[in-house]
PDB file of N, CA and C in Angstrom:
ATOM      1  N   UNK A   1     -69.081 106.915 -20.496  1.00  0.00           N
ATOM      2  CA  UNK A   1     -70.125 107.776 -20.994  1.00  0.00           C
ATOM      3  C   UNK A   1     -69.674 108.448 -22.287  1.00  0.00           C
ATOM      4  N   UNK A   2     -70.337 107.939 -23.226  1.00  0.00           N
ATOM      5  CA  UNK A   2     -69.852 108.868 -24.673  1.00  0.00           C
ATOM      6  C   UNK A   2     -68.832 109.011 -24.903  1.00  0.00           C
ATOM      7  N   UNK A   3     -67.247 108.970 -24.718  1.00  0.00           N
ATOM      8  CA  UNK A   3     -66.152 109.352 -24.863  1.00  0.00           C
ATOM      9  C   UNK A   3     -65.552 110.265 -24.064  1.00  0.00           C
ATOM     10  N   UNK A   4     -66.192 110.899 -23.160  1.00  0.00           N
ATOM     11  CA  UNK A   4     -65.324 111.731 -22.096  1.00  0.00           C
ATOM     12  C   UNK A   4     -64.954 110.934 -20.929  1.00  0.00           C
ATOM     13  N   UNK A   5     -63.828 111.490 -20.268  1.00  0.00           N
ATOM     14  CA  UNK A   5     -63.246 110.970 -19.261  1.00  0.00           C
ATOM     15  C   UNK A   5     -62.893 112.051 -18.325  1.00  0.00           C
ATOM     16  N   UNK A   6     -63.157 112.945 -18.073  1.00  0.00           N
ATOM     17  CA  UNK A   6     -63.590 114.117 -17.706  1.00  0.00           C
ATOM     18  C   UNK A   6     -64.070 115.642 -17.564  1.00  0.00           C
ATOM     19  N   UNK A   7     -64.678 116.292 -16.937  1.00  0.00           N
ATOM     20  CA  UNK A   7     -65.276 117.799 -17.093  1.00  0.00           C
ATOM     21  C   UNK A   7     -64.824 118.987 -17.541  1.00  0.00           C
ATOM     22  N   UNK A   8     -65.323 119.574 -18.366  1.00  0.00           N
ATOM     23  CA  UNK A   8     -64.939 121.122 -18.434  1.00  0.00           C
ATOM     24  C   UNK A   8     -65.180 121.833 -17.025  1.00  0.00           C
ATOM     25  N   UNK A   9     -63.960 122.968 -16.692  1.00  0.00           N
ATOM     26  CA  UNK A   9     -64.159 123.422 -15.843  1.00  0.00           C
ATOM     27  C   UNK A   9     -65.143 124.241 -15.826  1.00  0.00           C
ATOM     28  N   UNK A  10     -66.298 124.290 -15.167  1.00  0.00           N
ATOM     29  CA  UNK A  10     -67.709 125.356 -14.689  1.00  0.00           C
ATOM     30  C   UNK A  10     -68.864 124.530 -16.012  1.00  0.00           C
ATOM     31  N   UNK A  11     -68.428 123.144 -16.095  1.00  0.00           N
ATOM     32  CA  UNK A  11     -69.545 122.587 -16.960  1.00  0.00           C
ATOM     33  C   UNK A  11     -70.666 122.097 -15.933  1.00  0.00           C
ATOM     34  N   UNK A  12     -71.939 122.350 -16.709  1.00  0.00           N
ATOM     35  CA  UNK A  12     -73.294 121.954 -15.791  1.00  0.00           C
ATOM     36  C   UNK A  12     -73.443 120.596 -16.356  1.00  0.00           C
ATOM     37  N   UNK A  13     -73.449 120.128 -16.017  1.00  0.00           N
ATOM     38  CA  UNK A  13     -74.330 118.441 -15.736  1.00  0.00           C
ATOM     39  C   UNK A  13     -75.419 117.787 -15.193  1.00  0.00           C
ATOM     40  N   UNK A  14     -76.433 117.024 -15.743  1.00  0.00           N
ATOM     41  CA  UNK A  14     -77.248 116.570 -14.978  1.00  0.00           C
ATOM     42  C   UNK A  14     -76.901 115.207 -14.717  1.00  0.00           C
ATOM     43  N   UNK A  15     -77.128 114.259 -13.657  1.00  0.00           N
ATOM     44  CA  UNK A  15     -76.744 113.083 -13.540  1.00  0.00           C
ATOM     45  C   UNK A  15     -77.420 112.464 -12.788  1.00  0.00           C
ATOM     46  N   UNK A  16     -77.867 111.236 -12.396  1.00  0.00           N
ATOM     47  CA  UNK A  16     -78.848 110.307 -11.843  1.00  0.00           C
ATOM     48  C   UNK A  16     -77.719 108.879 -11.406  1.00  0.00           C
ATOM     49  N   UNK A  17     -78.163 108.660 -10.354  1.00  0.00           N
ATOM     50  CA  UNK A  17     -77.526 107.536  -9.779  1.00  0.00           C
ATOM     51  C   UNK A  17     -78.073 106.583  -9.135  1.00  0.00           C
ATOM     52  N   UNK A  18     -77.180 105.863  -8.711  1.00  0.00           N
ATOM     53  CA  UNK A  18     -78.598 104.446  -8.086  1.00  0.00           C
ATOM     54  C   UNK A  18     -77.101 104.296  -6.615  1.00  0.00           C
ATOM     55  N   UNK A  19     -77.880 103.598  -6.006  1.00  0.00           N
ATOM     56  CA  UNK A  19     -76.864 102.876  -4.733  1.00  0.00           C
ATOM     57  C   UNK A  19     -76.888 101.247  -5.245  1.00  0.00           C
ATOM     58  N   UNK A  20     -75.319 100.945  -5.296  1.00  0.00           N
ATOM     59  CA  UNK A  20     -74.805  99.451  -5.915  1.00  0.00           C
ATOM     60  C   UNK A  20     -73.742  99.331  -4.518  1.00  0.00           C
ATOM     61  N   UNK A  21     -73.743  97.750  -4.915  1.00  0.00           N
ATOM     62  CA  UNK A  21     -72.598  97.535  -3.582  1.00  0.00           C
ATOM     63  C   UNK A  21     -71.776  98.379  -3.294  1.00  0.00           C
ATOM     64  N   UNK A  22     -71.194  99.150  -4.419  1.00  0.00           N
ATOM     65  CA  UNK A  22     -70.062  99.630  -3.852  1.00  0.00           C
ATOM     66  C   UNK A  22     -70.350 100.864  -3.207  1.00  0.00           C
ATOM     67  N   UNK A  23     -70.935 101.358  -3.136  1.00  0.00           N
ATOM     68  CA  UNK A  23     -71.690 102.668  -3.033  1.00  0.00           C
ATOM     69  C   UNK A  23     -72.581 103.136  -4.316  1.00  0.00           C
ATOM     70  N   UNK A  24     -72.430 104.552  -3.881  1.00  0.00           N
ATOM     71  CA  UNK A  24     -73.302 105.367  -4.674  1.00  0.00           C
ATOM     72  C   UNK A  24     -72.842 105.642  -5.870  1.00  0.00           C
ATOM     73  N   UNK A  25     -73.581 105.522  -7.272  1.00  0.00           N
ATOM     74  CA  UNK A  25     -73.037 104.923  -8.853  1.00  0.00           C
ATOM     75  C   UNK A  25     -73.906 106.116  -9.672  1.00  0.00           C
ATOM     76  N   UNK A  26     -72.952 106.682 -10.557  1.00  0.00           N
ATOM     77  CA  UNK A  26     -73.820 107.539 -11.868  1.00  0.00           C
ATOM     78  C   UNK A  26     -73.868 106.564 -12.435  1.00  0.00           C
ATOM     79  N   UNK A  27     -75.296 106.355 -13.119  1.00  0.00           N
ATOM     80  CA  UNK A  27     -75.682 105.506 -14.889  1.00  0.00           C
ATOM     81  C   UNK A  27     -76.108 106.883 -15.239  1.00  0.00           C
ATOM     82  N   UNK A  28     -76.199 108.011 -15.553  1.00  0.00           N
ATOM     83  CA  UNK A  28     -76.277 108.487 -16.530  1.00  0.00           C
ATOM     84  C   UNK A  28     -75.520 110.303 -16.104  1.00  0.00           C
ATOM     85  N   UNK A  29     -74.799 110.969 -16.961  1.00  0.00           N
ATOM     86  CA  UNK A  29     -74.048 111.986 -16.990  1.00  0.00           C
ATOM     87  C   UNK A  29     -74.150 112.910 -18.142  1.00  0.00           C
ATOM     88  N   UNK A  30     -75.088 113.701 -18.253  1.00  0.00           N
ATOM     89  CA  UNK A  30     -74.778 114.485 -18.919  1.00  0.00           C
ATOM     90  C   UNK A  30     -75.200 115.964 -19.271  1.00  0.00           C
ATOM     91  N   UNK A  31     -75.354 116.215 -20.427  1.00  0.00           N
ATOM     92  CA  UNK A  31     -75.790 117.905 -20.589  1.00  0.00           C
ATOM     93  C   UNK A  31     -76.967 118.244 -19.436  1.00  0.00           C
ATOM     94  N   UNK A  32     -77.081 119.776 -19.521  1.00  0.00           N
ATOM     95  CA  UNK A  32     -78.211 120.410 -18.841  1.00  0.00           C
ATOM     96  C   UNK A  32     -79.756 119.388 -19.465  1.00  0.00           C
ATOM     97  N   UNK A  33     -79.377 119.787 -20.966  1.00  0.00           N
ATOM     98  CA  UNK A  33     -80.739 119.089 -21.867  1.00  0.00           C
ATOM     99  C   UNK A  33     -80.639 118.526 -22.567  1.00  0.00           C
ATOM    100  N   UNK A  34     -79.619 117.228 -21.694  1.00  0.00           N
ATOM    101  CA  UNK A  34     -79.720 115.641 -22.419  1.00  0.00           C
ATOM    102  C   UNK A  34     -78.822 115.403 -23.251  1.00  0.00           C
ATOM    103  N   UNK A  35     -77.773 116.596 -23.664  1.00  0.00           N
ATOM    104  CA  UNK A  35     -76.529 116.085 -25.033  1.00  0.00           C
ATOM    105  C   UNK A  35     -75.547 115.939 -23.833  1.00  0.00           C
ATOM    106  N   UNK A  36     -74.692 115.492 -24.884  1.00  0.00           N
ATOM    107  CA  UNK A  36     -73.500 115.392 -24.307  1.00  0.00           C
ATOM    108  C   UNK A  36     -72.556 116.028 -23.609  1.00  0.00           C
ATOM    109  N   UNK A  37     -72.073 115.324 -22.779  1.00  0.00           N
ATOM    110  CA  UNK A  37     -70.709 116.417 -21.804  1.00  0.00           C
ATOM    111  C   UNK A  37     -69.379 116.907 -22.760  1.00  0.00           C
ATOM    112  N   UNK A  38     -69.289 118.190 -22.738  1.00  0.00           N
ATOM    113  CA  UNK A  38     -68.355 118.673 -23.519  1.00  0.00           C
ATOM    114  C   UNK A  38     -66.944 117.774 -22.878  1.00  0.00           C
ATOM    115  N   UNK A  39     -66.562 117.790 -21.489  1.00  0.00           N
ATOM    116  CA  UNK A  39     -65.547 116.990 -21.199  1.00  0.00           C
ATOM    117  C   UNK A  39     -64.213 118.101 -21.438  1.00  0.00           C
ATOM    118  N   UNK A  40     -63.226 117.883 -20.789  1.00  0.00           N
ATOM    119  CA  UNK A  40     -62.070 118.750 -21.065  1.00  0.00           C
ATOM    120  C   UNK A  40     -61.381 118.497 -22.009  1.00  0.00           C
ATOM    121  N   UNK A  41     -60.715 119.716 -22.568  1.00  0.00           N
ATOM    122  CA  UNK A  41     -60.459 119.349 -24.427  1.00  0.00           C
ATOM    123  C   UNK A  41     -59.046 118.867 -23.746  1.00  0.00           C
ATOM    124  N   UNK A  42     -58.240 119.415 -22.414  1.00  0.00           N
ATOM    125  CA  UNK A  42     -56.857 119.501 -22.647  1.00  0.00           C
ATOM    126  C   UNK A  42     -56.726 118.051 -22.623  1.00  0.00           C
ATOM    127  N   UNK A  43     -55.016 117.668 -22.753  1.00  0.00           N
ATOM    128  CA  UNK A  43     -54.985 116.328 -22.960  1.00  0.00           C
ATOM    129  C   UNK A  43     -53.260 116.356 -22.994  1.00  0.00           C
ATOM    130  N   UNK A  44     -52.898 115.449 -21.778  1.00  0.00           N
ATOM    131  CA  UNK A  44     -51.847 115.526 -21.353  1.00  0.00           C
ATOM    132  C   UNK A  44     -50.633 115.109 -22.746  1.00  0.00           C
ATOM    133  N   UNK A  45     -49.432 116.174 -21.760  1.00  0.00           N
ATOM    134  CA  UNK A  45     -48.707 116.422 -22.985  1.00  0.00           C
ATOM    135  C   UNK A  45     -47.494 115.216 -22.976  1.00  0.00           C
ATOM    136  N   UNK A  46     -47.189 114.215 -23.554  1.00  0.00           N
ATOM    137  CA  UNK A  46     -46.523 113.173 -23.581  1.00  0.00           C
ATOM    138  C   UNK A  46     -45.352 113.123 -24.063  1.00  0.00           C
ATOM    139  N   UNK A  47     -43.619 113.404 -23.300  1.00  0.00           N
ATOM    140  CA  UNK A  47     -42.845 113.802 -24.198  1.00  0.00           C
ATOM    141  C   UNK A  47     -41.935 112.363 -24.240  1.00  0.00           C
ATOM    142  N   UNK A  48     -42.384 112.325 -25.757  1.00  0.00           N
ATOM    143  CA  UNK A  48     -41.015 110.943 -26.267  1.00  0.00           C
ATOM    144  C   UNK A  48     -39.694 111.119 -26.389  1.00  0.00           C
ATOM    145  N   UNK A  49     -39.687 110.010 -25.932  1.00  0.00           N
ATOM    146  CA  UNK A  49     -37.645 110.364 -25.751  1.00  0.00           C
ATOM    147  C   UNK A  49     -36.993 109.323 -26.775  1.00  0.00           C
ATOM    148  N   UNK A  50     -36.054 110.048 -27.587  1.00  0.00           N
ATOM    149  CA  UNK A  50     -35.930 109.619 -29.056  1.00  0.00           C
ATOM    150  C   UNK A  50     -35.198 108.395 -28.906  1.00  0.00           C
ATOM    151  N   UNK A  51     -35.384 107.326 -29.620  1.00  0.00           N
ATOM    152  CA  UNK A  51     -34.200 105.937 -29.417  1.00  0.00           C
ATOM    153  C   UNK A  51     -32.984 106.654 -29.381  1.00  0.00           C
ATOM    154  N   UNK A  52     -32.235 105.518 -28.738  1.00  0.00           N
ATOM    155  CA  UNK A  52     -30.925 105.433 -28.673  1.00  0.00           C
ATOM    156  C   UNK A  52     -30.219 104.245 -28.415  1.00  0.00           C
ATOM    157  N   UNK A  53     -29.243 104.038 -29.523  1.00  0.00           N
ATOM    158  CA  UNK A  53     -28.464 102.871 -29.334  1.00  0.00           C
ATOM    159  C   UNK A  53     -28.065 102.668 -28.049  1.00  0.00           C
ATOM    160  N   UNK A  54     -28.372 101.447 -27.242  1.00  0.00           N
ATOM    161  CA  UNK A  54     -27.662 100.816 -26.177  1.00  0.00           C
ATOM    162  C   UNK A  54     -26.108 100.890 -26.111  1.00  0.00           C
ATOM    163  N   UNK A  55     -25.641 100.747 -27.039  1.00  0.00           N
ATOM    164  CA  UNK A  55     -24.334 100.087 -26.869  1.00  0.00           C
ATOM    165  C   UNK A  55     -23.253 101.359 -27.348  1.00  0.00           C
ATOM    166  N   UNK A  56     -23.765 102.460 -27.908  1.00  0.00           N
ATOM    167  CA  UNK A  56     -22.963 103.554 -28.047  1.00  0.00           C
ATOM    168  C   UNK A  56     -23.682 105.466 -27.493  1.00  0.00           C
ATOM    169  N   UNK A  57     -24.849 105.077 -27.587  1.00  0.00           N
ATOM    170  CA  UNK A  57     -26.033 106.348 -27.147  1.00  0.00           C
ATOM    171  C   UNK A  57     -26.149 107.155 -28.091  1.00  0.00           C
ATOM    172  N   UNK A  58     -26.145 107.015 -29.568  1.00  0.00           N
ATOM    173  CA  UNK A  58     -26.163 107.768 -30.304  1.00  0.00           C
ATOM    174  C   UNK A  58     -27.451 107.997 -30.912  1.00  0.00           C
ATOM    175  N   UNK A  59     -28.239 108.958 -31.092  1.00  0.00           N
ATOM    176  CA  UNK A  59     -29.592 108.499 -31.366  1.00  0.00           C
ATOM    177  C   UNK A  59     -29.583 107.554 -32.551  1.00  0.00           C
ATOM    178  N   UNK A  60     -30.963 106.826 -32.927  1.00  0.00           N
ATOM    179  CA  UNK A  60     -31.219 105.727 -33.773  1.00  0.00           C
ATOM    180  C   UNK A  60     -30.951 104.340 -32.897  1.00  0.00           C
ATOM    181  N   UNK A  61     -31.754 103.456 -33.334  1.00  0.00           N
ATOM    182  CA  UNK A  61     -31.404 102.137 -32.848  1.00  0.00           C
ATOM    183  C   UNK A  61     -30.719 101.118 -33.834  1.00  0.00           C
ATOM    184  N   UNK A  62     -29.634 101.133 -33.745  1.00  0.00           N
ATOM    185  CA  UNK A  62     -28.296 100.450 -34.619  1.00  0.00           C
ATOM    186  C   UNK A  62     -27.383  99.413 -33.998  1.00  0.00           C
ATOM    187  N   UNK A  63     -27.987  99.403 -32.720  1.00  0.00           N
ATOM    188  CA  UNK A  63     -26.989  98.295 -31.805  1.00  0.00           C
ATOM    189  C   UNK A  63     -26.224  97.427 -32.603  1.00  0.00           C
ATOM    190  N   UNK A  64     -27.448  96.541 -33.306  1.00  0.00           N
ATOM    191  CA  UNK A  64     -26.922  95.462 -33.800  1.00  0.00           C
ATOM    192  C   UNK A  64     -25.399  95.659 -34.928  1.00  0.00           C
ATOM    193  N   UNK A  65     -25.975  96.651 -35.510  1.00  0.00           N
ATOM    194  CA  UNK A  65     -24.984  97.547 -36.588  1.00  0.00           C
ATOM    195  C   UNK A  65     -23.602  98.542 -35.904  1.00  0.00           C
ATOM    196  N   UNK A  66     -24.219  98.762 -34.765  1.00  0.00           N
ATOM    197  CA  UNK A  66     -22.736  99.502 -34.386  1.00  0.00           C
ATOM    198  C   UNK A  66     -21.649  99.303 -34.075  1.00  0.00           C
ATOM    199  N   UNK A  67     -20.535 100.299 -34.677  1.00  0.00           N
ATOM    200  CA  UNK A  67     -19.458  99.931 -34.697  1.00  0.00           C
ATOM    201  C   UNK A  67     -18.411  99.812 -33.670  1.00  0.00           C
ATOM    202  N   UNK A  68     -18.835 100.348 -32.965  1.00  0.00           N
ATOM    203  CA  UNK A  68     -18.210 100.661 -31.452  1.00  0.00           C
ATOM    204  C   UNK A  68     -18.342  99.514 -30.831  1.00  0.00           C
ATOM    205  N   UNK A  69     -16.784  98.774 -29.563  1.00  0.00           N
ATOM    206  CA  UNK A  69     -17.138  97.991 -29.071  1.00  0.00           C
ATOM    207  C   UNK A  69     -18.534  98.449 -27.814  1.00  0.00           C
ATOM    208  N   UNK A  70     -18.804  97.691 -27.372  1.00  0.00           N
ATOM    209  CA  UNK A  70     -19.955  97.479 -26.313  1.00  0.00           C
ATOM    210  C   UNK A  70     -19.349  98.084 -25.049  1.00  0.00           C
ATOM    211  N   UNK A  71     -20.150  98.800 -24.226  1.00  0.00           N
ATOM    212  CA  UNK A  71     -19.772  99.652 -22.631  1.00  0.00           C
ATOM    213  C   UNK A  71     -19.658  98.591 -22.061  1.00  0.00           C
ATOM    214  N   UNK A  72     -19.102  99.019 -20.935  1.00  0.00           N
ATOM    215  CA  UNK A  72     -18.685  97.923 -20.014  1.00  0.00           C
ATOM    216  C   UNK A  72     -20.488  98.400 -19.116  1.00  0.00           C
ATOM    217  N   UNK A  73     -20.386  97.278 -17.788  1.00  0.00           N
ATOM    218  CA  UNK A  73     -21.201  97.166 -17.646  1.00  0.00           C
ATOM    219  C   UNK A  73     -21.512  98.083 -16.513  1.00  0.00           C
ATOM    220  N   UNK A  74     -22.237  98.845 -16.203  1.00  0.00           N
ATOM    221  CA  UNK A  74     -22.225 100.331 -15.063  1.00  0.00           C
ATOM    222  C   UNK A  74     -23.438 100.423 -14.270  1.00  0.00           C
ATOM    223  N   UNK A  75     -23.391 101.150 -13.231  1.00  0.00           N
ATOM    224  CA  UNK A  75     -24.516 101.639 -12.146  1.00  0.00           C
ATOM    225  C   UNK A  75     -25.469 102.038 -12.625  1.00  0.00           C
ATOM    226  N   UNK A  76     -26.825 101.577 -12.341  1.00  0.00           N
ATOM    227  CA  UNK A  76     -28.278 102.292 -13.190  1.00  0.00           C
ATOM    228  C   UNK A  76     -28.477 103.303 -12.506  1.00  0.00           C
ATOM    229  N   UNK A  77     -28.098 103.512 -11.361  1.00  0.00           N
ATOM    230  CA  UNK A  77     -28.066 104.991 -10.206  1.00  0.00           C
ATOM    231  C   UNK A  77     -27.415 105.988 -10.866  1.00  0.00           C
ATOM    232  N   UNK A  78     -25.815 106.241 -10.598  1.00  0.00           N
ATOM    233  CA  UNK A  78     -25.053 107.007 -10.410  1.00  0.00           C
ATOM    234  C   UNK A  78     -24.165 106.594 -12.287  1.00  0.00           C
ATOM    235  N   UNK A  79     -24.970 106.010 -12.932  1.00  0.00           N
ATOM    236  CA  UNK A  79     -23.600 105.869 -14.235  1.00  0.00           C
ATOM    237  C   UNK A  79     -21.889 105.241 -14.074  1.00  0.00           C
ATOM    238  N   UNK A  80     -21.827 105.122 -12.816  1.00  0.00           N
ATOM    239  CA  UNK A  80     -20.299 104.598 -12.850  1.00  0.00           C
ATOM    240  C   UNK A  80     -19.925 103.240 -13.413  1.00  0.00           C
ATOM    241  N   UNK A  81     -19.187 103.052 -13.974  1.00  0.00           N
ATOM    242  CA  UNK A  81     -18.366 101.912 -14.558  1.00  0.00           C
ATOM    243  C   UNK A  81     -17.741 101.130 -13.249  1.00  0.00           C
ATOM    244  N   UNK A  82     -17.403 101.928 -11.962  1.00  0.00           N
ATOM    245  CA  UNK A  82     -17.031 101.181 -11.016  1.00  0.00           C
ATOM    246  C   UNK A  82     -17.598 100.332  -9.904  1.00  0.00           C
ATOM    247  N   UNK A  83     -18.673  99.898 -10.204  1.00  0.00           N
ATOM    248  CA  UNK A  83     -19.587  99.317  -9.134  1.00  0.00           C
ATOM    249  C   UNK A  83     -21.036  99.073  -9.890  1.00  0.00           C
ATOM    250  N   UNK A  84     -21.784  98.082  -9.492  1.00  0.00           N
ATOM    251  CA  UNK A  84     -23.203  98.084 -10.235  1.00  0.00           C
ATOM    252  C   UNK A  84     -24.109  98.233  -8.975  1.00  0.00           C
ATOM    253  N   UNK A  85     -25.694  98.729  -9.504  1.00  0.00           N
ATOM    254  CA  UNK A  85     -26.200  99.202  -8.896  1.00  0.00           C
ATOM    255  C   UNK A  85     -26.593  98.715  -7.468  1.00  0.00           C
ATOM    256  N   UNK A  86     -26.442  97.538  -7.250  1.00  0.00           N
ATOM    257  CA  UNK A  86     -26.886  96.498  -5.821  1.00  0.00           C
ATOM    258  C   UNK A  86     -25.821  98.022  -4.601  1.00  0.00           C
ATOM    259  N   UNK A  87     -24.164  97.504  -5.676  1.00  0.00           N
ATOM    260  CA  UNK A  87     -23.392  98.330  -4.536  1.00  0.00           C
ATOM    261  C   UNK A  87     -23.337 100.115  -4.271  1.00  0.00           C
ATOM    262  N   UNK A  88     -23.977 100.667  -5.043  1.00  0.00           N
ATOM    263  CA  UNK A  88     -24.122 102.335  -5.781  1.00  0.00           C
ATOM    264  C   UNK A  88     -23.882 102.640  -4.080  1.00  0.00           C
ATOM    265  N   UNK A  89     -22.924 103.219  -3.542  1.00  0.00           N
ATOM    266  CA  UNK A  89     -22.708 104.189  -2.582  1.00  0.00           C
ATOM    267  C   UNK A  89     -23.932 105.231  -2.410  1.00  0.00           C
ATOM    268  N   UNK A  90     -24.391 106.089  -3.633  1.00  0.00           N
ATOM    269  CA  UNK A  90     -25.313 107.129  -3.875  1.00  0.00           C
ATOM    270  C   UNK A  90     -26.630 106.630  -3.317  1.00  0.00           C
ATOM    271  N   UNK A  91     -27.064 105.008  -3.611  1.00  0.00           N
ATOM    272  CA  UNK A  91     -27.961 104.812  -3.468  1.00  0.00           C
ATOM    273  C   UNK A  91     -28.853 104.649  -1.810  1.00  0.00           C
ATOM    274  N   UNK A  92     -30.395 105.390  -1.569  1.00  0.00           N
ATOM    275  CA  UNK A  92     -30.055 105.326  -0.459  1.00  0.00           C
ATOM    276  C   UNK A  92     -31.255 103.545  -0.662  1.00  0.00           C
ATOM    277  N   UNK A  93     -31.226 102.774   0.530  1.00  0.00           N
ATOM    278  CA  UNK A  93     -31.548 101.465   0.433  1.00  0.00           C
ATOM    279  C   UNK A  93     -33.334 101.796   1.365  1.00  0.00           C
ATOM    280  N   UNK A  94     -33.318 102.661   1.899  1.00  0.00           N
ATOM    281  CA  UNK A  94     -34.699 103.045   2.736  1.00  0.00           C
ATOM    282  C   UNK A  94     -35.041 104.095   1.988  1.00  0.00           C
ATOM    283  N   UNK A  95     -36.398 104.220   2.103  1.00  0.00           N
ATOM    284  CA  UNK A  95     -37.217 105.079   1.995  1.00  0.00           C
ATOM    285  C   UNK A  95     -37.287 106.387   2.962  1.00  0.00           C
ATOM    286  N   UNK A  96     -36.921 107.815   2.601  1.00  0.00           N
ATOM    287  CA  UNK A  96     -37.094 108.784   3.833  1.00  0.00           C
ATOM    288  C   UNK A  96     -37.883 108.346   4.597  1.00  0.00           C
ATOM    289  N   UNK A  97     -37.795 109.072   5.591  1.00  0.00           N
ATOM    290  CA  UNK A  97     -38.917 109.151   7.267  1.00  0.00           C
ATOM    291  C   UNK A  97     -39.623 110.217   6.561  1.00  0.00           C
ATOM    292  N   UNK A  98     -40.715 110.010   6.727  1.00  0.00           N
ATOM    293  CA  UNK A  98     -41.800 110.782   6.370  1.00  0.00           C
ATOM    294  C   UNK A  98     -42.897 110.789   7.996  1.00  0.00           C
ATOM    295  N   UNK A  99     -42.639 110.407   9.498  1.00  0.00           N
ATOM    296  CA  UNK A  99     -43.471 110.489   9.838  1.00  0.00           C
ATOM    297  C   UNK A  99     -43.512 111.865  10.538  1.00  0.00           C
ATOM    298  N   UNK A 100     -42.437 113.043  10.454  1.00  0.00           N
ATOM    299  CA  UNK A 100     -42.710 114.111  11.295  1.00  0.00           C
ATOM    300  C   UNK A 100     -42.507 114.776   9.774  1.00  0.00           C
ATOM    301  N   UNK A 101     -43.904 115.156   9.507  1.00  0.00           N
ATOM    302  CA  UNK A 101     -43.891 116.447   8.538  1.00  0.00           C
ATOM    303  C   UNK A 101     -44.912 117.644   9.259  1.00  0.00           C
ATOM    304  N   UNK A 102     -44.710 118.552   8.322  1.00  0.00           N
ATOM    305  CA  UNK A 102     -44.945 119.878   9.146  1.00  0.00           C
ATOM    306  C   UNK A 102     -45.625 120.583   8.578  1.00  0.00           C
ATOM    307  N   UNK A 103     -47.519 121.232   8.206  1.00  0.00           N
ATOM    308  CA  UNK A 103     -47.737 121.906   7.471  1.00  0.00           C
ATOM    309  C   UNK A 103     -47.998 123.359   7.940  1.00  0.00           C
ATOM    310  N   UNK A 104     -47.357 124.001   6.902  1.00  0.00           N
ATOM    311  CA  UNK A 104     -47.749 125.613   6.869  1.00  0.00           C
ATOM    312  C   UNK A 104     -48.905 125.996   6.242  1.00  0.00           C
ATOM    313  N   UNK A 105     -49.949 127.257   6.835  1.00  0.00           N
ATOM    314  CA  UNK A 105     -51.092 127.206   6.142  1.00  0.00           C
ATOM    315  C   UNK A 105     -50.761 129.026   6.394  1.00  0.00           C
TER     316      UNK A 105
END
């Protein structure tokens, strides 16, 4: 619809729908009197994480150029040089038990 992808909070809308296989469907969304949905201005905040050479971690991507020999080869878990990740001690291989949880209200 027009470029929004979702509501201002306490925005009025009028909207009309039809029943399609899948259920119940808006074809049309919008103002009280027919303009457009303002839509929420915010817009998630995306933080980039600056290159870094593979082979030394220095920011910039220079691999090819750097002077440093190459790391040996290490755990994607825990960082150790002594074991790769299949064997990571740290790592756990299951998923927690999640079937006794407990809510407080």
């Amino acid at each position: 619809m027009n470029g929004f992808r979702s509501l201002h909070d306490g925005e009025e809308v009028k909207v009309q729908y039809k029943k399609s296989s899948l259920g119940w469907e808006a074809t049309v969304v919008c103002g009280p009197n027919g303009e457009d949905c303002i839509g929420n201005v915010r817009r998630p905040k995306r933080r980039k994480r600056p290159d870094r050479c593979y082979n030394c971690g220095e920011a910039g991507h220079h691999a090819k150029e750097c002077n440093l020999p190459p790391l040996p080869k290490r755990c994607h878990h825990c960082k150790s040089i002594e074991h790769l990740v299949v064997d990571c001690p740290n790592k756990q291989d299951t998923p927690p038990d999640t079937s006794e949880t407990s809510t407080q209200s």
